[in-house]
N, C-alpha and C. Protein backbone atom coordinates (compact mmCIF):
# COMPACT_ATOMS: atom_id res chain seq x y z
N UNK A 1 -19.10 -31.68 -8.92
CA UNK A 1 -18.66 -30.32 -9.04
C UNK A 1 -19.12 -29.53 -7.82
N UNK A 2 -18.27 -28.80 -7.15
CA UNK A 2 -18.38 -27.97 -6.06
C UNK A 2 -18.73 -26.49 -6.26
N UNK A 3 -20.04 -26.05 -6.53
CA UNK A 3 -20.17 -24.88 -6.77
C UNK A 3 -20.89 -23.59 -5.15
N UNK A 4 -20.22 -22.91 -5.33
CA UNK A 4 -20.26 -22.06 -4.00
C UNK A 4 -20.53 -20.39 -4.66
N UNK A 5 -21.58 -19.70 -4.08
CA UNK A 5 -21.94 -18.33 -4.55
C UNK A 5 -21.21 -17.29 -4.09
N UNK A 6 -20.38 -16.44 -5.22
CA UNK A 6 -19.02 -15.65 -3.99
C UNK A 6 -19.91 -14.08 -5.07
N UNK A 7 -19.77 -13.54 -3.93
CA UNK A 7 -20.38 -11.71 -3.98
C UNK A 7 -19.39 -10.78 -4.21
N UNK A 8 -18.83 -10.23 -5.67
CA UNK A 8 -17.69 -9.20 -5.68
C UNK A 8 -18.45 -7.68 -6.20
N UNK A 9 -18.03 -6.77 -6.02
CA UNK A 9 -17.84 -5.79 -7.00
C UNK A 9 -18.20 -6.03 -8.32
N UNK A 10 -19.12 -5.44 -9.26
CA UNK A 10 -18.85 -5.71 -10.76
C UNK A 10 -17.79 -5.78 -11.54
N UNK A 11 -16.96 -4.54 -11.15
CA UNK A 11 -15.81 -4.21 -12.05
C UNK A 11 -15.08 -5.36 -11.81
N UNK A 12 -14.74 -5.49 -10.20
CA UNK A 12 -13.73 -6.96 -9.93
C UNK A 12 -13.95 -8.56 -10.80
N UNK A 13 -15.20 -8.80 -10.30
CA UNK A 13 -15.76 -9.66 -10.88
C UNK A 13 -15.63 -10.04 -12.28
N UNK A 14 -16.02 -9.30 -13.08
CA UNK A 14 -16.21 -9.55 -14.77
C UNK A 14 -15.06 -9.12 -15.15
N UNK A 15 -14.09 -8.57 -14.36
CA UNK A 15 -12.74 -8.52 -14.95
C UNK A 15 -12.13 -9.45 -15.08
N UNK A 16 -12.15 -10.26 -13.71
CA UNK A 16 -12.34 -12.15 -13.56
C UNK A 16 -12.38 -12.82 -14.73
N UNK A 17 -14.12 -12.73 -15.17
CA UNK A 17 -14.28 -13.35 -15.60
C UNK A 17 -14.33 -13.01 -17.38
N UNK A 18 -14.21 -11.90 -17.88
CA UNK A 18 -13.25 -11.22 -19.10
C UNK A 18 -11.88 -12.87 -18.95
N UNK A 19 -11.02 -12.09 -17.84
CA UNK A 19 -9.41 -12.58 -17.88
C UNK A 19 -9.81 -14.15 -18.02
N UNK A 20 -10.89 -14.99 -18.02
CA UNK A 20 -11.43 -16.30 -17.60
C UNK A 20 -11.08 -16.66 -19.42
N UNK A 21 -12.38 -16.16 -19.77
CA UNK A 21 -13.30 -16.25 -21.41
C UNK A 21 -12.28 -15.91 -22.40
N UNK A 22 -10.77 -15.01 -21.62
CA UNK A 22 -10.06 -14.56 -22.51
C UNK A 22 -8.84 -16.14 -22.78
N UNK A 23 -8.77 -16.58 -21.56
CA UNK A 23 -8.09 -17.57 -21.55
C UNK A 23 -8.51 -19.20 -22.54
N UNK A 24 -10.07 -19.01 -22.42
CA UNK A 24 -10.61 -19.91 -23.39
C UNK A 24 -11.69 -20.48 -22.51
N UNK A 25 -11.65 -20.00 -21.35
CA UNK A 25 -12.62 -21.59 -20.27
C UNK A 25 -14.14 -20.66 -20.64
N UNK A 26 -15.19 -21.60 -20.39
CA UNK A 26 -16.34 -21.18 -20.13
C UNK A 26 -16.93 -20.81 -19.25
N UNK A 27 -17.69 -19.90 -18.47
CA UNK A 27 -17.49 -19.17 -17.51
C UNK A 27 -19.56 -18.81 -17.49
N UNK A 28 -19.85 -19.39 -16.11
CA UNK A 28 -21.01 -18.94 -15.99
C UNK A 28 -21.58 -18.14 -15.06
N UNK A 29 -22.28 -17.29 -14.64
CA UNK A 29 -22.49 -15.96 -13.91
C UNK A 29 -23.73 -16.00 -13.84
N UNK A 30 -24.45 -15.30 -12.46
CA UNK A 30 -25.16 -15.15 -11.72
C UNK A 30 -25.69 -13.58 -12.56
N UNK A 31 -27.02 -13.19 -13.22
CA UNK A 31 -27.72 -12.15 -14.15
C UNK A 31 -27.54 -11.32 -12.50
N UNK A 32 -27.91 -9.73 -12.86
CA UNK A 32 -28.89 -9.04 -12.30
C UNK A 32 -29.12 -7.75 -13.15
N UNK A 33 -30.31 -6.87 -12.78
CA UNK A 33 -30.69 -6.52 -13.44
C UNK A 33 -32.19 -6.39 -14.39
N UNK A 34 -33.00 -6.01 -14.74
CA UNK A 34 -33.85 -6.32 -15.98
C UNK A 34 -33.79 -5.61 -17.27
N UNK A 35 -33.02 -5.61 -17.71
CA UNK A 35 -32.91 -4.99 -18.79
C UNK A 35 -32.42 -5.81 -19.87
N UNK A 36 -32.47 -7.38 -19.70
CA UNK A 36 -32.35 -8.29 -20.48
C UNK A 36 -34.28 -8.88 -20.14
N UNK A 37 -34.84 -9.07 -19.63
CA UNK A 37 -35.90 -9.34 -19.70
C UNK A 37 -37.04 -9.06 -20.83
N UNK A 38 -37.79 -10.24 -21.77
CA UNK A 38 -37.87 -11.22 -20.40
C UNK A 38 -36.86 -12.28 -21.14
N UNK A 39 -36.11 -12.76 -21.58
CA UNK A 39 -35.49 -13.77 -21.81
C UNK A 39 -34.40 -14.07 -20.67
N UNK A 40 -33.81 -12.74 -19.83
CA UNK A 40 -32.90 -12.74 -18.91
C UNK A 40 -33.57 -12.47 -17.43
N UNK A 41 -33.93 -12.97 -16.70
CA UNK A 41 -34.00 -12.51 -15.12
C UNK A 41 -33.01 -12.06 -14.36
N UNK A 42 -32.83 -11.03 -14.18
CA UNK A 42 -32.09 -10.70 -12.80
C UNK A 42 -32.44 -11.56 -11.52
N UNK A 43 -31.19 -11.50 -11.12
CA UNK A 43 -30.98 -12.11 -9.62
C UNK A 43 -31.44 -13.84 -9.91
N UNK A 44 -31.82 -13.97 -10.93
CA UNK A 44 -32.76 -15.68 -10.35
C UNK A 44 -31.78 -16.38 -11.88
N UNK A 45 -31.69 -15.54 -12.69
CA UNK A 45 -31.09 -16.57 -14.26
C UNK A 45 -29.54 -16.44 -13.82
N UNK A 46 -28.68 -17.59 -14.83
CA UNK A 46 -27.41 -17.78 -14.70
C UNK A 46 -27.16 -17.88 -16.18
N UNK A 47 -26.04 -17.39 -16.91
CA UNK A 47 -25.88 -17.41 -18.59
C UNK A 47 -24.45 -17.72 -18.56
N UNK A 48 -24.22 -18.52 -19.36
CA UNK A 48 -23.20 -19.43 -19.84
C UNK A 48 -22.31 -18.39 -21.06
N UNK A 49 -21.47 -18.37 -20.72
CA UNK A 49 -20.46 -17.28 -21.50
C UNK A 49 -19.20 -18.02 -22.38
N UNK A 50 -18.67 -17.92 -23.61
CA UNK A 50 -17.42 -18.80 -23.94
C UNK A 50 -17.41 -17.46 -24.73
N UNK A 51 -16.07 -17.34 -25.30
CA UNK A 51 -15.33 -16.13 -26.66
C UNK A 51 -15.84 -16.88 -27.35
N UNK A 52 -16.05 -15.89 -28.39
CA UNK A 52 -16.08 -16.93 -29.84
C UNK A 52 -15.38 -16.25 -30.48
N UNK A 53 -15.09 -16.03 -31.71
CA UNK A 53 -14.16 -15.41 -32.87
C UNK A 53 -14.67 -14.25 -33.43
N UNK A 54 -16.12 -14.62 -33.70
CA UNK A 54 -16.98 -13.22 -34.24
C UNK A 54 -18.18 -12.92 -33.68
N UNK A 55 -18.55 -11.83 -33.78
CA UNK A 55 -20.18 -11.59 -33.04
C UNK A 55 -21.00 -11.03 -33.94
N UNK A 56 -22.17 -11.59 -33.85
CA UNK A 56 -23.24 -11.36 -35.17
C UNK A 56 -24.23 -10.55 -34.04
N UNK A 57 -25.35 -9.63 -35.34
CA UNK A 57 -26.40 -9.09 -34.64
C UNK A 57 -27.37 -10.79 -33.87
N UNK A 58 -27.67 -10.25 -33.12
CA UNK A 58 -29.06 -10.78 -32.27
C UNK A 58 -27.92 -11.34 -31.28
N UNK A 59 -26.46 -11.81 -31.37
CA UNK A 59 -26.11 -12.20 -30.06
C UNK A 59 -25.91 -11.42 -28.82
N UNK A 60 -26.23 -12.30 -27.41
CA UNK A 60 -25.99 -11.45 -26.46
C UNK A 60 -24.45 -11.46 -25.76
N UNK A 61 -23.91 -10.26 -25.53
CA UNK A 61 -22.56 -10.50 -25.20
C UNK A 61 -22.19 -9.68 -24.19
N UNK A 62 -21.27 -10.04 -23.35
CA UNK A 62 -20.61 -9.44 -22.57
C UNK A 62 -19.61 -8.67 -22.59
N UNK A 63 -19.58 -7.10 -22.69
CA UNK A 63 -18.88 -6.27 -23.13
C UNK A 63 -18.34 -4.65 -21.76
N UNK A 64 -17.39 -4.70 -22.11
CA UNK A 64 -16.63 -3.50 -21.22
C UNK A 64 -16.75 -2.39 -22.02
N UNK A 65 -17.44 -1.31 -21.11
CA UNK A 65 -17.80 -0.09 -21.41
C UNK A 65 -16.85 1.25 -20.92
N UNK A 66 -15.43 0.41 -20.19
CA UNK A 66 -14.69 1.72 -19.62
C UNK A 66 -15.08 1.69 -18.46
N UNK A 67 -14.11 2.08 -17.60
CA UNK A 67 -14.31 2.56 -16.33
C UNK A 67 -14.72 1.54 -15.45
N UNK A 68 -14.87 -0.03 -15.53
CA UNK A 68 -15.24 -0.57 -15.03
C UNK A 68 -16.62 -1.20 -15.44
N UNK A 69 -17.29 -0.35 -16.31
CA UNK A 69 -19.16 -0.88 -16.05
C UNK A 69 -18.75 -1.74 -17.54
N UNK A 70 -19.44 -2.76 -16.82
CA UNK A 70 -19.47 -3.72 -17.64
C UNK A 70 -21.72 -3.74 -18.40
N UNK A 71 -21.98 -4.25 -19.51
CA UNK A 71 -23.15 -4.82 -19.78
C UNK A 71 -23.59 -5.96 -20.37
N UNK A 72 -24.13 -6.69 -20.25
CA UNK A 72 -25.11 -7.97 -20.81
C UNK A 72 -26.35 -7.50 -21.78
N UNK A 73 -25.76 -7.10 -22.77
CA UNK A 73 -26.96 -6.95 -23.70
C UNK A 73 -26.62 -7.32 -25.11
N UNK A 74 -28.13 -7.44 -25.91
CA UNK A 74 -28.00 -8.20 -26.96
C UNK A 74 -27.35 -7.15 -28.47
N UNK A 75 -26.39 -7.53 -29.01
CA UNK A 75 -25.79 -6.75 -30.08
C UNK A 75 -27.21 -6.80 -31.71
N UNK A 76 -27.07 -5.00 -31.46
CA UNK A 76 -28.22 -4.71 -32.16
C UNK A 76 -27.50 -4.30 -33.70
N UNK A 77 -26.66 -4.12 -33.89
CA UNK A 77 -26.04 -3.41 -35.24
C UNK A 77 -24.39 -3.85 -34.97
N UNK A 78 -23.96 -3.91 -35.89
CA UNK A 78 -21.86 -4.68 -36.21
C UNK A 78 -21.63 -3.46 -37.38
N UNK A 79 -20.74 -2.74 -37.24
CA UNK A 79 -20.55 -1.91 -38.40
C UNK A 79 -19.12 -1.73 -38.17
N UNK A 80 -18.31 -2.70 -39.57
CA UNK A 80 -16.86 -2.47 -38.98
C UNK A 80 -16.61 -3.04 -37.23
N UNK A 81 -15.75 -2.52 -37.16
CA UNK A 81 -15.54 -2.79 -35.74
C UNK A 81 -16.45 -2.27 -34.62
N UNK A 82 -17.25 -1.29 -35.13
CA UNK A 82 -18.24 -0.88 -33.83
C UNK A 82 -19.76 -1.78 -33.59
N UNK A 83 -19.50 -1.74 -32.31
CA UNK A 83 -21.08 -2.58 -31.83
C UNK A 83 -21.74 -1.64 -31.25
N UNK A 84 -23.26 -1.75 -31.42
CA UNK A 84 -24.19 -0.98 -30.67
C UNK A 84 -24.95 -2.33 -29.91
N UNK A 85 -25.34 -1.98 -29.18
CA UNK A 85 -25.79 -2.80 -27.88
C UNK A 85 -27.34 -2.46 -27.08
N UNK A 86 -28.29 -3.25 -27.05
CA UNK A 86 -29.69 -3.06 -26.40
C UNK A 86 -30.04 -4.02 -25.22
N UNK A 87 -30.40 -3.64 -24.62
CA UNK A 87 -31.01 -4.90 -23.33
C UNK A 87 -32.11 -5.10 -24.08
N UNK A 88 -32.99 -6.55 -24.17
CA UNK A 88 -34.37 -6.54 -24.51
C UNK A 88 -35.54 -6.15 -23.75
N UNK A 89 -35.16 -5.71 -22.35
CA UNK A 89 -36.23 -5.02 -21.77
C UNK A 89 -36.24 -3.63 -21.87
N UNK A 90 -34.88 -2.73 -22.66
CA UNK A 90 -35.02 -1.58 -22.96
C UNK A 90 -35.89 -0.98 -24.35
N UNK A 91 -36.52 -0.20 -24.20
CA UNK A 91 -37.35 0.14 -25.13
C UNK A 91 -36.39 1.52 -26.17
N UNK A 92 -35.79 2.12 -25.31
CA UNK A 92 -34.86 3.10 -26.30
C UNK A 92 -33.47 3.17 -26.09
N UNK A 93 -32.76 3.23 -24.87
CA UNK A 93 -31.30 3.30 -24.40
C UNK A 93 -30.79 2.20 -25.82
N UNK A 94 -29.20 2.38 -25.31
CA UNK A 94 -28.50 2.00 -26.69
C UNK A 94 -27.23 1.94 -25.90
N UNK A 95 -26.11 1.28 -26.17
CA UNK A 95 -24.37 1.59 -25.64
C UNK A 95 -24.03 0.97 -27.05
N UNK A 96 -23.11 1.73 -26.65
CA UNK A 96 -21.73 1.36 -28.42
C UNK A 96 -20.37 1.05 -27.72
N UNK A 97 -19.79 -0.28 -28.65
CA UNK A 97 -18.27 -0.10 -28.09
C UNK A 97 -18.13 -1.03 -29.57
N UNK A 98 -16.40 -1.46 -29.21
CA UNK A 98 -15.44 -1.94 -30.82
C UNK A 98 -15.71 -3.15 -30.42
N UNK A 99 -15.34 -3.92 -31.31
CA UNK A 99 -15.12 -5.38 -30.79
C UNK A 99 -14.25 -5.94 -30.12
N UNK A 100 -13.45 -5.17 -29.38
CA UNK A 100 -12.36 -5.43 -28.60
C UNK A 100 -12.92 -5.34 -27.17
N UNK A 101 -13.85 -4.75 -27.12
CA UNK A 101 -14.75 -4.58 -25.95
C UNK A 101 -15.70 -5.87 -25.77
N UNK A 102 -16.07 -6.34 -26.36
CA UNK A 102 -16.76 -7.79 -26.53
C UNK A 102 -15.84 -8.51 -25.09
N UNK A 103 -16.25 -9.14 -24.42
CA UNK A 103 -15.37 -10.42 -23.22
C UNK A 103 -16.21 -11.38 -23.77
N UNK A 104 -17.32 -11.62 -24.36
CA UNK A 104 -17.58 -13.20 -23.93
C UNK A 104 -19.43 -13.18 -24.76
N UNK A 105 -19.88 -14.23 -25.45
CA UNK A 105 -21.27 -14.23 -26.02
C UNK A 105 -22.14 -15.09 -24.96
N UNK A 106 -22.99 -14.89 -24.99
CA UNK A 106 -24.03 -16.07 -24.50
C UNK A 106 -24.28 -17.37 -25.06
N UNK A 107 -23.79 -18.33 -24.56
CA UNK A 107 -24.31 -19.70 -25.48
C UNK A 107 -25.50 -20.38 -24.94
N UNK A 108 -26.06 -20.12 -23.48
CA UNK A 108 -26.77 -21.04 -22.61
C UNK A 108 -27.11 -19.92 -21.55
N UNK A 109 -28.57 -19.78 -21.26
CA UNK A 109 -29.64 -19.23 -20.44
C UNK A 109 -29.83 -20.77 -18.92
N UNK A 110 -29.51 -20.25 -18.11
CA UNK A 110 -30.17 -21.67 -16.70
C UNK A 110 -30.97 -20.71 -15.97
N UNK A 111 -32.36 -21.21 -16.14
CA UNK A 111 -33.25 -20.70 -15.41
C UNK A 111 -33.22 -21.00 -13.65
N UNK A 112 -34.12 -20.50 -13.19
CA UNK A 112 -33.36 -20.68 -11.70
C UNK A 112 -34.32 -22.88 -11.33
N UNK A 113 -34.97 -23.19 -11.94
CA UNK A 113 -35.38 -24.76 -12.04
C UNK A 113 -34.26 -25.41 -12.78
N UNK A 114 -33.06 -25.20 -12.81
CA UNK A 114 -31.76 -25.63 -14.02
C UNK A 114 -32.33 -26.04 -15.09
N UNK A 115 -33.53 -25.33 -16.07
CA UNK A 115 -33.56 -25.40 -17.33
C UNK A 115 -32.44 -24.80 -18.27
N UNK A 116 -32.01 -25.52 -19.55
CA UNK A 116 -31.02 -24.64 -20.01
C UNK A 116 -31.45 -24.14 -21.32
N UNK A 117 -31.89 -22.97 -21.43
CA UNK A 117 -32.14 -22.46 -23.04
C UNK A 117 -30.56 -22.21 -23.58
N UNK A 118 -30.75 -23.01 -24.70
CA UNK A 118 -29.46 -23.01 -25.89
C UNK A 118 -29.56 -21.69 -27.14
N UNK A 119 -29.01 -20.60 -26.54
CA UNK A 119 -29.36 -19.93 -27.06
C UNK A 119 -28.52 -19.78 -28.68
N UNK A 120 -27.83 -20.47 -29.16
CA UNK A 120 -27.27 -21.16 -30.31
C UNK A 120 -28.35 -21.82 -31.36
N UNK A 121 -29.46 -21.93 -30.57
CA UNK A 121 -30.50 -22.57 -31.29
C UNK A 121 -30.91 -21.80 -32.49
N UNK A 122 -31.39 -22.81 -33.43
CA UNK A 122 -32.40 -21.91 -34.50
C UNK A 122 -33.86 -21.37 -33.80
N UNK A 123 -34.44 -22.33 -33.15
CA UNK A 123 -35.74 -21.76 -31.98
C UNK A 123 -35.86 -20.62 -31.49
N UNK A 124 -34.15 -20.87 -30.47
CA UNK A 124 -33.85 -19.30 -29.22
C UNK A 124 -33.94 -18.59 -30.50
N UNK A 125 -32.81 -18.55 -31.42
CA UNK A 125 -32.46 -17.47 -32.29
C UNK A 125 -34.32 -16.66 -33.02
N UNK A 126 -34.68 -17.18 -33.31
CA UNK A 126 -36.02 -16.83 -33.93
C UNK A 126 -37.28 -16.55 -33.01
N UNK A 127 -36.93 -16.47 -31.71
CA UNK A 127 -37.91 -15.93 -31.06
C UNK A 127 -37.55 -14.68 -30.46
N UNK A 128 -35.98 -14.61 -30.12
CA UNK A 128 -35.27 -13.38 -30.35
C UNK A 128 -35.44 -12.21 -31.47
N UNK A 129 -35.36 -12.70 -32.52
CA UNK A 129 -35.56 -11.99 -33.38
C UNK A 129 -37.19 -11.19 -33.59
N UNK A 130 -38.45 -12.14 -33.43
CA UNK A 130 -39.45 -11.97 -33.10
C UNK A 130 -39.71 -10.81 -32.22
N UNK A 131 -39.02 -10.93 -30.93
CA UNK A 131 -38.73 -9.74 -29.48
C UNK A 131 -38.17 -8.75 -29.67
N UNK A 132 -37.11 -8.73 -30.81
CA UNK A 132 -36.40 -7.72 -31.37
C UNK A 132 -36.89 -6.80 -32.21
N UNK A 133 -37.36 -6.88 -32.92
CA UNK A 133 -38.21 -6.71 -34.45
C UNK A 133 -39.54 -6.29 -34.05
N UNK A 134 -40.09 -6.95 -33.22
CA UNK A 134 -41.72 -6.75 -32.41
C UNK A 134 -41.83 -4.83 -32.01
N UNK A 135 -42.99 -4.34 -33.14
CA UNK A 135 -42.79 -2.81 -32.32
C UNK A 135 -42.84 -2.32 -31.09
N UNK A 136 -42.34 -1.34 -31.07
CA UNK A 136 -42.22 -0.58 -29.73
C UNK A 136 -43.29 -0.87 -28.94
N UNK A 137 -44.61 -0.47 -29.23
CA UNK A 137 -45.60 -0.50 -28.63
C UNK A 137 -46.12 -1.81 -27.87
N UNK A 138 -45.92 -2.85 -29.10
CA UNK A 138 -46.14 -4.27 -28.21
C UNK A 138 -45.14 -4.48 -27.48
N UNK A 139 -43.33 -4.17 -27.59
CA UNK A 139 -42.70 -4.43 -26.72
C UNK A 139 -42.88 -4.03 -25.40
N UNK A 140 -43.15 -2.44 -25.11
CA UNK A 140 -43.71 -1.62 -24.10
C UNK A 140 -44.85 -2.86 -23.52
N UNK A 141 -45.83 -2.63 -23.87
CA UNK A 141 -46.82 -3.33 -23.19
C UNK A 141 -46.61 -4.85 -22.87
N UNK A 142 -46.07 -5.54 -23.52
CA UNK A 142 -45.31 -6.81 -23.07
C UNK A 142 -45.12 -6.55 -21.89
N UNK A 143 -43.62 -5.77 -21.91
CA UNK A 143 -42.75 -5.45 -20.90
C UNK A 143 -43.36 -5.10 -19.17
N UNK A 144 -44.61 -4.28 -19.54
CA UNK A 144 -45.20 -3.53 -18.15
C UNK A 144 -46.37 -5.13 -17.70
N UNK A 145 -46.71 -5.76 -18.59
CA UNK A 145 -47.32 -6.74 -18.28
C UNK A 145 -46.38 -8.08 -17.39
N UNK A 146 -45.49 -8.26 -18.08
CA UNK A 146 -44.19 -9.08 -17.87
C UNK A 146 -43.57 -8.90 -16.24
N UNK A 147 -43.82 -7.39 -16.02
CA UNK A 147 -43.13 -6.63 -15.11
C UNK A 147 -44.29 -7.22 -13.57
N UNK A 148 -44.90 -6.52 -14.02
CA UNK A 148 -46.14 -6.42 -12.90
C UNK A 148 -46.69 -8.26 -12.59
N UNK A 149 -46.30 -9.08 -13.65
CA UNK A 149 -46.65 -10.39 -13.29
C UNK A 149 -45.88 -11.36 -13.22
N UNK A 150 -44.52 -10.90 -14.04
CA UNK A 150 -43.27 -12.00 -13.75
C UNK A 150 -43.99 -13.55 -13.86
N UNK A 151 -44.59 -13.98 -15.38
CA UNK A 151 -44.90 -14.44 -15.74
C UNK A 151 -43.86 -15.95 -15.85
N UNK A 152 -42.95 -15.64 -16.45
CA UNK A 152 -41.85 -16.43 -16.67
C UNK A 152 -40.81 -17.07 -15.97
């Protein structure tokens, strides 16, 4: 397999790769950012994207917010058709969109050593939940610890 690193625009890009995930192929992308951290690295992680049919809380998905801005964050609440949306390195921010806004879930985390966390797992899933659920306060302090030492 011939893989080569090409640099677009966001909007261009994940429109790409939306029109990709919409078609059925699996589609993997280069993170940036920290606001998926720490399970997500900017600039250094790569996450494995396919549609699926439905999206449950704790998955992370790739969703169009209008206007172009796209986000990678993990779906915190499903009500009816509306999703609310959190990065795990955010401590309060929030985005909402329908499920029509959904492009694509996370199935697979590649660390930048090509480890692959399966995030389909019962494991991933329950340590997520752990990170999710974990109060504010330990998340905060995690986070500034995490930050300052990039532990992971």
């Amino acid at each position: 397999m011939n893989s080569r690193k090409v640099i677009l625009p966001n909007a261009v890009m994940l429109g790409e790769v939306s029109r990709l995930l919409q078609e059925g192929h699996t589609v993997t992308i280069m993170t940036k950012g920290a606001s998926m951290s720490p399970f997500i690295r900017g600039d250094r992680d790569s996450v494995e994207l396919v549609k699926k049919d439905t999206v449950e809380v704790g998955d992370i998905a790739l969703c169009h917010l209008g206007n172009g801005h796209y986000v990678l964050h993990r779906v915190n609440a499903v009500k009816g058709d509306k999703i609310r949306l959190k990065g795990d390195g955010n401590l309060d921010a929030t985005e909402s969109c329908t499920l029509q806004d959904v492009c694509g879930t996370v199935t697979g985390i590649f660390k930048r050593d090509k480890r692959r966390f399966d995030c389909t797992s019962p494991g991933f899933k329950r340590m997520s939940r752990l990170w999710v659920n974990a109060p504010r306060i330990v998340r905060r302090y995690c986070l500034g610890i995490y930050r300052r030492v990039k532990i992971l």
